[in-house]
Each structure stands twice: as C-alpha cells, then as structure tokens.
C-alpha atoms as a PDB file:
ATOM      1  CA  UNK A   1     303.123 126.914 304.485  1.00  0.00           C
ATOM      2  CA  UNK A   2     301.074 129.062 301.977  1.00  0.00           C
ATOM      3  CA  UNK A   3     297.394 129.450 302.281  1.00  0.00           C
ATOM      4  CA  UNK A   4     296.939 128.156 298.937  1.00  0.00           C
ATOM      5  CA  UNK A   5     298.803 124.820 299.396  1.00  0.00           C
ATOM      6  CA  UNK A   6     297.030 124.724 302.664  1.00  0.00           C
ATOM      7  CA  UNK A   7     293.581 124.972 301.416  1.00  0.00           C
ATOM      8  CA  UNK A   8     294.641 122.301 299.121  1.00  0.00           C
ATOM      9  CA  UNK A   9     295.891 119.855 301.460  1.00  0.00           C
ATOM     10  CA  UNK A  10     292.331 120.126 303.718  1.00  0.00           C
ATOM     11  CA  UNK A  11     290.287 119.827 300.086  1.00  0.00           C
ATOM     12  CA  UNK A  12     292.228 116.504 299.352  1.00  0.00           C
ATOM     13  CA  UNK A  13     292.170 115.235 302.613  1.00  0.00           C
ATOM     14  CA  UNK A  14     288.221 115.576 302.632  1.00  0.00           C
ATOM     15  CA  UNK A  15     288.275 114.216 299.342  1.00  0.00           C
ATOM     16  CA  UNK A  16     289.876 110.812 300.942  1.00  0.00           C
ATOM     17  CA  UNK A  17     287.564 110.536 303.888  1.00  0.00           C
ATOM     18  CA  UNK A  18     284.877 110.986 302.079  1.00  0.00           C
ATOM     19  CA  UNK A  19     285.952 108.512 299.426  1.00  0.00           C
ATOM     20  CA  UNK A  20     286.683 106.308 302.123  1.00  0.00           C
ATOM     21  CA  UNK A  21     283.143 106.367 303.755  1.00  0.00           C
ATOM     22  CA  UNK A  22     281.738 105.917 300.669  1.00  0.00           C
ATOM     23  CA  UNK A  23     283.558 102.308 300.301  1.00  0.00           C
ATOM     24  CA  UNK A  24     282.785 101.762 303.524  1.00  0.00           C
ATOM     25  CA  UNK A  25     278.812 102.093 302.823  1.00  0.00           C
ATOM     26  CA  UNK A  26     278.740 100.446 299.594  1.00  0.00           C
ATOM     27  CA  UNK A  27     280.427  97.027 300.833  1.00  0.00           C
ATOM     28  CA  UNK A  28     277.425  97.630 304.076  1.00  0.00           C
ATOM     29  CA  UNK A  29     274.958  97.606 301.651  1.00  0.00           C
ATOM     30  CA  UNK A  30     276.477  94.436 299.112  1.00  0.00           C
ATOM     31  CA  UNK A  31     276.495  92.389 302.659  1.00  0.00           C
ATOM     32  CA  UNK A  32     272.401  93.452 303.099  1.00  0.00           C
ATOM     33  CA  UNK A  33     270.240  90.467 303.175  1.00  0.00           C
ATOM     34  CA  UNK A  34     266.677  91.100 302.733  1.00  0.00           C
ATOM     35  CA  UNK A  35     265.052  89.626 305.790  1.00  0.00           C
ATOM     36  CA  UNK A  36     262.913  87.079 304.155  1.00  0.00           C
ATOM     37  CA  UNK A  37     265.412  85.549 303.501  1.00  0.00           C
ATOM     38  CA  UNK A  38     267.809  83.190 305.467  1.00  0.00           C
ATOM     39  CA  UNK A  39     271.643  83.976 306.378  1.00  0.00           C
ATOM     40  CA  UNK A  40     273.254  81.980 303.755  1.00  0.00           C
ATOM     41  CA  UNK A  41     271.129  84.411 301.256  1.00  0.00           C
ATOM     42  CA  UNK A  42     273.914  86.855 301.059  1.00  0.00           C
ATOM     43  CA  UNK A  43     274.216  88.275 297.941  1.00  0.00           C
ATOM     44  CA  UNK A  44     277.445  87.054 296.403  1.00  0.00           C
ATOM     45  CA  UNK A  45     275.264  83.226 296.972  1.00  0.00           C
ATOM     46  CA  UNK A  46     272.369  84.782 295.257  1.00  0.00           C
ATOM     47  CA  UNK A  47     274.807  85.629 292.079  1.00  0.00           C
ATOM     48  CA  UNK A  48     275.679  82.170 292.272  1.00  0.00           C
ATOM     49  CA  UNK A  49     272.336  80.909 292.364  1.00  0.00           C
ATOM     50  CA  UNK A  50     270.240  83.149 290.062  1.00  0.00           C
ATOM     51  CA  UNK A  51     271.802  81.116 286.654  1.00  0.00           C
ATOM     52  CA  UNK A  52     269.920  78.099 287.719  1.00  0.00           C
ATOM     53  CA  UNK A  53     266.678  79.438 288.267  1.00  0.00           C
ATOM     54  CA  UNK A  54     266.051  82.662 286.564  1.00  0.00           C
ATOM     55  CA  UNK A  55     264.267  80.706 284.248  1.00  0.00           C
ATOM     56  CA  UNK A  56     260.994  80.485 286.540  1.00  0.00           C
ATOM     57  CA  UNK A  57     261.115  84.696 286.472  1.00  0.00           C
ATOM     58  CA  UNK A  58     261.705  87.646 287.731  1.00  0.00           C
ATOM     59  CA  UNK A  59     261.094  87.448 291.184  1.00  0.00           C
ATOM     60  CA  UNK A  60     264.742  86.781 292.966  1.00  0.00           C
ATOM     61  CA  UNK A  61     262.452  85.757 296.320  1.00  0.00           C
ATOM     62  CA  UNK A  62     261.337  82.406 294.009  1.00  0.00           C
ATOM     63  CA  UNK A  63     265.233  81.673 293.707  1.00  0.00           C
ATOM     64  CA  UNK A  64     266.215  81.449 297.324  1.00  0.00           C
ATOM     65  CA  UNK A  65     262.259  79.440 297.617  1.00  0.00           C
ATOM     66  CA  UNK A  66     263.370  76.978 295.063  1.00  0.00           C
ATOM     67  CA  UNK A  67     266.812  76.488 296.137  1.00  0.00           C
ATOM     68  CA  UNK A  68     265.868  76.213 299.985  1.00  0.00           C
ATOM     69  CA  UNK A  69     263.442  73.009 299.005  1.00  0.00           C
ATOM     70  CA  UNK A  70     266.824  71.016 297.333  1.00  0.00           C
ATOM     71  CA  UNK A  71     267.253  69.641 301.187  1.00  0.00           C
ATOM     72  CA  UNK A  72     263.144  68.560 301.514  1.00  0.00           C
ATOM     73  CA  UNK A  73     260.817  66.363 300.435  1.00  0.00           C
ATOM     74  CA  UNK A  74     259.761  68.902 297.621  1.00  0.00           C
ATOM     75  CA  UNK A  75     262.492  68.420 295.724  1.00  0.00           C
ATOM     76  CA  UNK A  76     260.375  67.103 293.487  1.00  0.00           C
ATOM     77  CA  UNK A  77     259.018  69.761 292.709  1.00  0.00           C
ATOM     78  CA  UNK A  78     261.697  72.096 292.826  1.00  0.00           C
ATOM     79  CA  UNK A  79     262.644  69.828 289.714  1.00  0.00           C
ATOM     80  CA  UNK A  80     259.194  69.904 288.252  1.00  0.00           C
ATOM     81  CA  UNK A  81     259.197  73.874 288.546  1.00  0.00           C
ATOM     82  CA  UNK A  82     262.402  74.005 286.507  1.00  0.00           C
ATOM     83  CA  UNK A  83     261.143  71.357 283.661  1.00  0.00           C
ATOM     84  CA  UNK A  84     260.665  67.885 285.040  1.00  0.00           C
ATOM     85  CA  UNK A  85     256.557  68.051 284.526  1.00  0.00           C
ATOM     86  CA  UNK A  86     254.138  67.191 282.049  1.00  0.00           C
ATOM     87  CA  UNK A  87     254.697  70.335 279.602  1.00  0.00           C
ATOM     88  CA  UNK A  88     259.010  69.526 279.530  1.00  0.00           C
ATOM     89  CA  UNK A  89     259.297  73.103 280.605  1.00  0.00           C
ATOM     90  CA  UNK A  90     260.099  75.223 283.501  1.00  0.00           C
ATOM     91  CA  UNK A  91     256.786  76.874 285.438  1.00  0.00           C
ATOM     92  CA  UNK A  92     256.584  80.670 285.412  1.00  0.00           C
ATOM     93  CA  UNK A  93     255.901  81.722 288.588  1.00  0.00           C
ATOM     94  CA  UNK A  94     254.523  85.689 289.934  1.00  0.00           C
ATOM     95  CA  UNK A  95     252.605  87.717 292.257  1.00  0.00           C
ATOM     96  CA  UNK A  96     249.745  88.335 290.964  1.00  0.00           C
ATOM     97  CA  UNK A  97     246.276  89.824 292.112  1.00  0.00           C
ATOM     98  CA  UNK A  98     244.496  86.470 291.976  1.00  0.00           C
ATOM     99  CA  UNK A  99     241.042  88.230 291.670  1.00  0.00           C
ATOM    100  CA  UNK A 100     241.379  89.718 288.498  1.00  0.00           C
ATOM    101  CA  UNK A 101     241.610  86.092 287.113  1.00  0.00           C
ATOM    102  CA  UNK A 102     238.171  85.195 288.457  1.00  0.00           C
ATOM    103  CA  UNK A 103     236.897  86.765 291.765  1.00  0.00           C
ATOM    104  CA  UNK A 104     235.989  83.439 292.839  1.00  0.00           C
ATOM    105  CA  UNK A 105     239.653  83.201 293.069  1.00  0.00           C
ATOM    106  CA  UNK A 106     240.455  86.791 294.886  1.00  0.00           C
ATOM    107  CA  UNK A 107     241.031  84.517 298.256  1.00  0.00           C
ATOM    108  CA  UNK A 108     243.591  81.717 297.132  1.00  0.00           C
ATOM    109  CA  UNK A 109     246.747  81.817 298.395  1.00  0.00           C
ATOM    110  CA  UNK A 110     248.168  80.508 294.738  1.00  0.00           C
ATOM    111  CA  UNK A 111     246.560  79.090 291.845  1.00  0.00           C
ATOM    112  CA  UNK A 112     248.196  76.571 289.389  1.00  0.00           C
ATOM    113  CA  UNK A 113     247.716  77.603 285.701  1.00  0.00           C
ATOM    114  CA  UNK A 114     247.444  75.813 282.384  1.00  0.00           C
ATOM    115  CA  UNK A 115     247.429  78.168 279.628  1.00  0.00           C
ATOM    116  CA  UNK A 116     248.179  76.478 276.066  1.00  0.00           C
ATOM    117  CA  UNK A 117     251.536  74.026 276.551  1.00  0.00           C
ATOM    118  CA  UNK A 118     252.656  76.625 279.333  1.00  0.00           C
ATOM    119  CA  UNK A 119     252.133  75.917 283.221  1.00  0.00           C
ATOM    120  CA  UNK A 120     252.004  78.846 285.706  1.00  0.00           C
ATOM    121  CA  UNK A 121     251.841  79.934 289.088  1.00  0.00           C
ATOM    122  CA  UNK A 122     250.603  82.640 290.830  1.00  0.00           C
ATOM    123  CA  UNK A 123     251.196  83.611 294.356  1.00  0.00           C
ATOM    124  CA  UNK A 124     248.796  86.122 295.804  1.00  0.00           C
ATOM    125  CA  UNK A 125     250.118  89.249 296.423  1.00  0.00           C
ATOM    126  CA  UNK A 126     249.366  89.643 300.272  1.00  0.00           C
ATOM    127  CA  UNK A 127     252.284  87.052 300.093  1.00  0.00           C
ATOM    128  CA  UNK A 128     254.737  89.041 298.758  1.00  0.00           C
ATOM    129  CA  UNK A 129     256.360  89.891 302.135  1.00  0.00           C
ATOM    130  CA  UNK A 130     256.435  86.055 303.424  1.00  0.00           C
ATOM    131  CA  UNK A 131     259.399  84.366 304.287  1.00  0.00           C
ATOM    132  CA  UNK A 132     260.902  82.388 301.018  1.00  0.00           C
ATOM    133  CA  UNK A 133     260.236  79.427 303.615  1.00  0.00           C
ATOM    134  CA  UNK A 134     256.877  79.892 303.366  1.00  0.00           C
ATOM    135  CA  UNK A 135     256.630  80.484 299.823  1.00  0.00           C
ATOM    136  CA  UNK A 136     258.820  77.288 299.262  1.00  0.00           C
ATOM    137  CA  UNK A 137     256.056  75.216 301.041  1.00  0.00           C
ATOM    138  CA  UNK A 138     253.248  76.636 299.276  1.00  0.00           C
ATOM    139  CA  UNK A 139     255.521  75.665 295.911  1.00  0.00           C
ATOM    140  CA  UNK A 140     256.129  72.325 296.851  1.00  0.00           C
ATOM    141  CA  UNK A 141     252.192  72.014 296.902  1.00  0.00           C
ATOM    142  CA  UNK A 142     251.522  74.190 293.727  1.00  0.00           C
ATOM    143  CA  UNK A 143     253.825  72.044 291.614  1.00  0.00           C
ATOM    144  CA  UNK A 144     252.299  69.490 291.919  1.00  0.00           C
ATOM    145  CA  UNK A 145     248.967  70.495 289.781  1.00  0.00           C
ATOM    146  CA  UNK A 146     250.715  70.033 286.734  1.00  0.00           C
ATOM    147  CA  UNK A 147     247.521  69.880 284.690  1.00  0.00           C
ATOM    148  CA  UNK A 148     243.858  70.975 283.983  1.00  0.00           C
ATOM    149  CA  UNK A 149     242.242  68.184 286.032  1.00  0.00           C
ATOM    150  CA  UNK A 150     242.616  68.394 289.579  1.00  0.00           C
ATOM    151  CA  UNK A 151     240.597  66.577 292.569  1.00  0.00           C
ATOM    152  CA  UNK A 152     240.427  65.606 296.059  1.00  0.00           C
ATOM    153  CA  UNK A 153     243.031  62.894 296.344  1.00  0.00           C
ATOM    154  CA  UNK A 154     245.524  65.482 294.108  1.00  0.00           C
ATOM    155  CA  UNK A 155     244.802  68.624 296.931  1.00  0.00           C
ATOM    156  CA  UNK A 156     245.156  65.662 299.477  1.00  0.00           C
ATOM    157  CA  UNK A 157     248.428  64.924 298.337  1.00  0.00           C
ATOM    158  CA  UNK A 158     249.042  68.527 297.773  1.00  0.00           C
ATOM    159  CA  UNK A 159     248.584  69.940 300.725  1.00  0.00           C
ATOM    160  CA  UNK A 160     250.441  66.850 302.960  1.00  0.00           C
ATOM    161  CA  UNK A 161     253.304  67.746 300.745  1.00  0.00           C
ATOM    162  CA  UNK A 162     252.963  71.038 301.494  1.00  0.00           C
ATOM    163  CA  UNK A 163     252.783  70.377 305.448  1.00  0.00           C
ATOM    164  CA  UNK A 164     255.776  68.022 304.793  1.00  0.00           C
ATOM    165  CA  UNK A 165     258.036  70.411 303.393  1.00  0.00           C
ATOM    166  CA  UNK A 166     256.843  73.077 305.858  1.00  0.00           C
ATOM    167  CA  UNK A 167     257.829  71.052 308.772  1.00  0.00           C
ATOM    168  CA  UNK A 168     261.475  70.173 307.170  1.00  0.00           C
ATOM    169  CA  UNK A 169     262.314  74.025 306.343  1.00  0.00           C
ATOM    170  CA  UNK A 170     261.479  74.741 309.894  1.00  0.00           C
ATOM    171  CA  UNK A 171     263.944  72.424 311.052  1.00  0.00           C
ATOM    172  CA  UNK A 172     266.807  73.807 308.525  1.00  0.00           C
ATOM    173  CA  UNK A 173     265.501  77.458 308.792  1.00  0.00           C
ATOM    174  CA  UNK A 174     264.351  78.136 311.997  1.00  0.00           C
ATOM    175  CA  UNK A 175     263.838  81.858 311.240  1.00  0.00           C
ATOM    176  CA  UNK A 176     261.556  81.278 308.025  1.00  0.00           C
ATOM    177  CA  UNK A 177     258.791  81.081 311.733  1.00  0.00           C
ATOM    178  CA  UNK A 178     257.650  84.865 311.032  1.00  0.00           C
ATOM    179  CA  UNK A 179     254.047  84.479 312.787  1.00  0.00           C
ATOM    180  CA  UNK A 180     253.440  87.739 311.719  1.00  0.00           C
ATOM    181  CA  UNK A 181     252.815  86.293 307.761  1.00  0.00           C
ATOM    182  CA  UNK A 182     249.295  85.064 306.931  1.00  0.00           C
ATOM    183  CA  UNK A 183     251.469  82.664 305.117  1.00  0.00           C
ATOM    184  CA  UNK A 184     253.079  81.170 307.693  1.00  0.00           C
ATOM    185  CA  UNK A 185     249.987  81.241 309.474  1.00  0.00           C
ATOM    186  CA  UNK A 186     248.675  79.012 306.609  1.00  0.00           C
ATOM    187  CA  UNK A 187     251.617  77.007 307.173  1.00  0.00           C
ATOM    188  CA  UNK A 188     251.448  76.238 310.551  1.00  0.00           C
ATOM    189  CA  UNK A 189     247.942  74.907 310.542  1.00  0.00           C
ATOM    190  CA  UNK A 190     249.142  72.600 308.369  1.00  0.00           C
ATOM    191  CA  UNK A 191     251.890  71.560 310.364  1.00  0.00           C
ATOM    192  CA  UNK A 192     249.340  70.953 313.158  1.00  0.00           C
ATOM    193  CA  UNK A 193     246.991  68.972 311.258  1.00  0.00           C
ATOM    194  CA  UNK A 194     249.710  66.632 310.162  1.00  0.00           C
ATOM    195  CA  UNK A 195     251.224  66.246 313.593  1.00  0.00           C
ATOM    196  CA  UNK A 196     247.887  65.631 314.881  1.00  0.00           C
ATOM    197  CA  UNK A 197     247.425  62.501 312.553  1.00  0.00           C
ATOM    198  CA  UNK A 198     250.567  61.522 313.458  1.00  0.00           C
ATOM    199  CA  UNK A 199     252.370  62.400 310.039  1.00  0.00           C
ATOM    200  CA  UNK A 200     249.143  60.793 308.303  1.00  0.00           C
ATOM    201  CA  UNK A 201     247.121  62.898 305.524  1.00  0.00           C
ATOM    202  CA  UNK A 202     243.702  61.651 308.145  1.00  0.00           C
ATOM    203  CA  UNK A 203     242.843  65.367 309.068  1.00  0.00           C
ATOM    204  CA  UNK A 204     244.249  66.985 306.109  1.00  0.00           C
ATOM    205  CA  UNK A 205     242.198  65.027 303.963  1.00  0.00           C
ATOM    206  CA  UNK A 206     239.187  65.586 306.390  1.00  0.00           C
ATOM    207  CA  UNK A 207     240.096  69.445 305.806  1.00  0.00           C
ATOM    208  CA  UNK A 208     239.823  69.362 301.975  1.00  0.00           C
ATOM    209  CA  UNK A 209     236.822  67.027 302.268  1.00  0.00           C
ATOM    210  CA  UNK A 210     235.092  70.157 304.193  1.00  0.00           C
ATOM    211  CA  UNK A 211     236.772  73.011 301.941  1.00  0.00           C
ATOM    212  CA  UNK A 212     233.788  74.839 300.085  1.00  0.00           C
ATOM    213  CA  UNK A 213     236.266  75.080 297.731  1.00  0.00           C
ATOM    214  CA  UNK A 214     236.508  71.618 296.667  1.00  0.00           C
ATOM    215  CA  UNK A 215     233.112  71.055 296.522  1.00  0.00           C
ATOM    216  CA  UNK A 216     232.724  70.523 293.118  1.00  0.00           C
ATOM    217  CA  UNK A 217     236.371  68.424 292.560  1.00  0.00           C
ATOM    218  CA  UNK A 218     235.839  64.991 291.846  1.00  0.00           C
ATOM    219  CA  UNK A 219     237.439  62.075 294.130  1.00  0.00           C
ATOM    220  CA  UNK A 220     240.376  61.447 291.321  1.00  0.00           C
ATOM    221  CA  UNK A 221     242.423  62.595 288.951  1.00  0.00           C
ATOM    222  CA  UNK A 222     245.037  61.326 286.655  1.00  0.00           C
ATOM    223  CA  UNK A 223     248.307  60.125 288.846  1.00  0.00           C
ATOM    224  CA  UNK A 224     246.060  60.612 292.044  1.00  0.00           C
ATOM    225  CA  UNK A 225     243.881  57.485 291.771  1.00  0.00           C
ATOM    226  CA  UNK A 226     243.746  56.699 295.713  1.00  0.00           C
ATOM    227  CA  UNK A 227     242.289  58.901 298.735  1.00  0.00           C
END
C-alpha cells in the first residue's frame, strides 16, 4: 500500500473516532439534569413541559416548581400562577435583589407584587440555587397574596399552605431535602411548626403573631376574614 493512501486511511479513521466521541458527548450532555431538580426533570420532559408554563418567565427552574405542585395541596396556586387569580392573568415570577425594591425588604425570601392590573413575584436571589421543591413551597404561599391588602389571617393561611405543600413534596421528592439551602432551611421550620400543632396553623399563627414583620398588618383581609 502507498504512503499516500495510507496516510489517508489513518486521517479518515481519526476523522470517525473522533466523530464518534463527539456523539457520544453530546447525547451525555442532552441526558444532564441540573441537580435542583428531580429525576423525572430530564430534558426531553422539560421540552414537554415548558409550553405550559413559559408564560410565568424566563426562569426554566419556575417550570419544574410549578409542575412539581400539580400532585399537592398548592395546586391551587399552581393554577392561580398561570391565570386563575384576581387580575385573569398569569403571575410573572424572577429572581430579583429584593432590596433594591425597598431595603426594608432586602431580607424576604419573596415578595408578592401588585403593579397596575399585573401581579408579580420575586424570589430573592440567595434562592436561586434551591431545590425547585423548595421554591414550589415558597410559591404555593406567594400565590396566594393576590392583592394589595394583606394581613395576619392571609400570612396565616399563607404560610400553613406553604408548610403543607412542603411536607407533600418531601414525600414525592425525597431529594428536594438539600439542608444545605437556606430555603429548605426555611422550609423545614415550617414543617416542624406544623407537625408540632399537630397539622394545626396553632404555632404558625403564633409565629406570624411574633414576626416584626407583621407588626403593622391588620387581623383581616379580603377572603381571609377568620384567624
């Protein structure tokens, strides 16, 4: 055999392989689920998903968040992000830094938003590397502030929703546990206070009562009439 054709035969044999490990590392990295979220996430789900809920924003995390509370209590407001509330249309939801809002507000986790016909929410950024579990709690609680009043029965209700939902993803999504997240942190102390009233609001509500917060909310607000 000639040199020539010889040299050719190694160049397109390289060629191949290469081409080869190059497939091979491309359907790696289409299989890659980021690891807030859980294993059903994969990506080829996420294509199938992102239709329905794209409308909330940009943020694909708020996708697998909203689709993970369709088996909870907070499908409710799963449906009230995506257009079921008060303003008949879906809630925008980002990180944002909270205290450029108001510093007052530099320390909330999230903050519900009125702003003309619109609703918001905005999730703090030190949340942006918490499990979508986590964030899916704190959304079930957010979405339910679906006005400009707000009071201590509504953050009552708000956050035993939120404990509710917390406790139910942790029983579907067992991983979403990442006690490394000063969200799930959040989370779990929830979780605590509504085991220890025996899946009452008693020491939730005794934990808004004594949130500086609140301190200035009134006892009521419209749809939230009892305490």
């Amino acid at each position: 055999m000639k040199k020539k054709q010889l040299f050719t035969l190694l160049i397109a044999g390289m060629l191949l392989l290469s081409g080869n490990v190059f497939a091979q590392d491309t359907d790696i990295t289409d299989d890659i689920i980021p690891k807030q979220y859980p294993k059903k996430y994969t990506p080829a789900y996420m294509k199938q998903i992102t239709p329905a809920y794209k409308c909330v924003g940009n943020d694909e995390i708020f996708y697998v968040a909203l689709d993970m509370l369709k088996d909870t209590t907070g499908l409710f407001s799963r449906n009230a992000i995506l257009g079921n509330n008060l303003s008949q249309k879906p809630v925008k939801i980002e990180f944002r830094d909270l205290g450029q809002i108001n510093q007052d507000y530099a320390t909330f986790d999230a903050l519900g938003w009125k702003k003309g016909k619109r609703l918001y929410i905005y999730i703090n950024n030190k949340h942006k590397d918490a499990p979508a579990g986590a964030l899916a709690a704190l959304l079930a609680h957010e979405a339910l502030h679906q006005d400009e009043f707000n009071s201590l029965a509504e953050e009552t209700y708000a956050w035993t929703m939120e404990a509710t939902v917390w406790e139910e993803i942790l029983r579907l999504y067992p991983e979403s546990d990442d006690k490394s997240s000063s969200l799930v942190k959040r989370e779990n102390t929830l979780k605590k206070l509504l085991e220890k009233g025996n899946h009452t609001n008693t020491y939730i509500k005794k934990s808004v009562m004594q949130n500086s917060g609140y301190k200035n909310l009134p006892s009521y607000s419209p749809g939230f009439e009892t305490l």
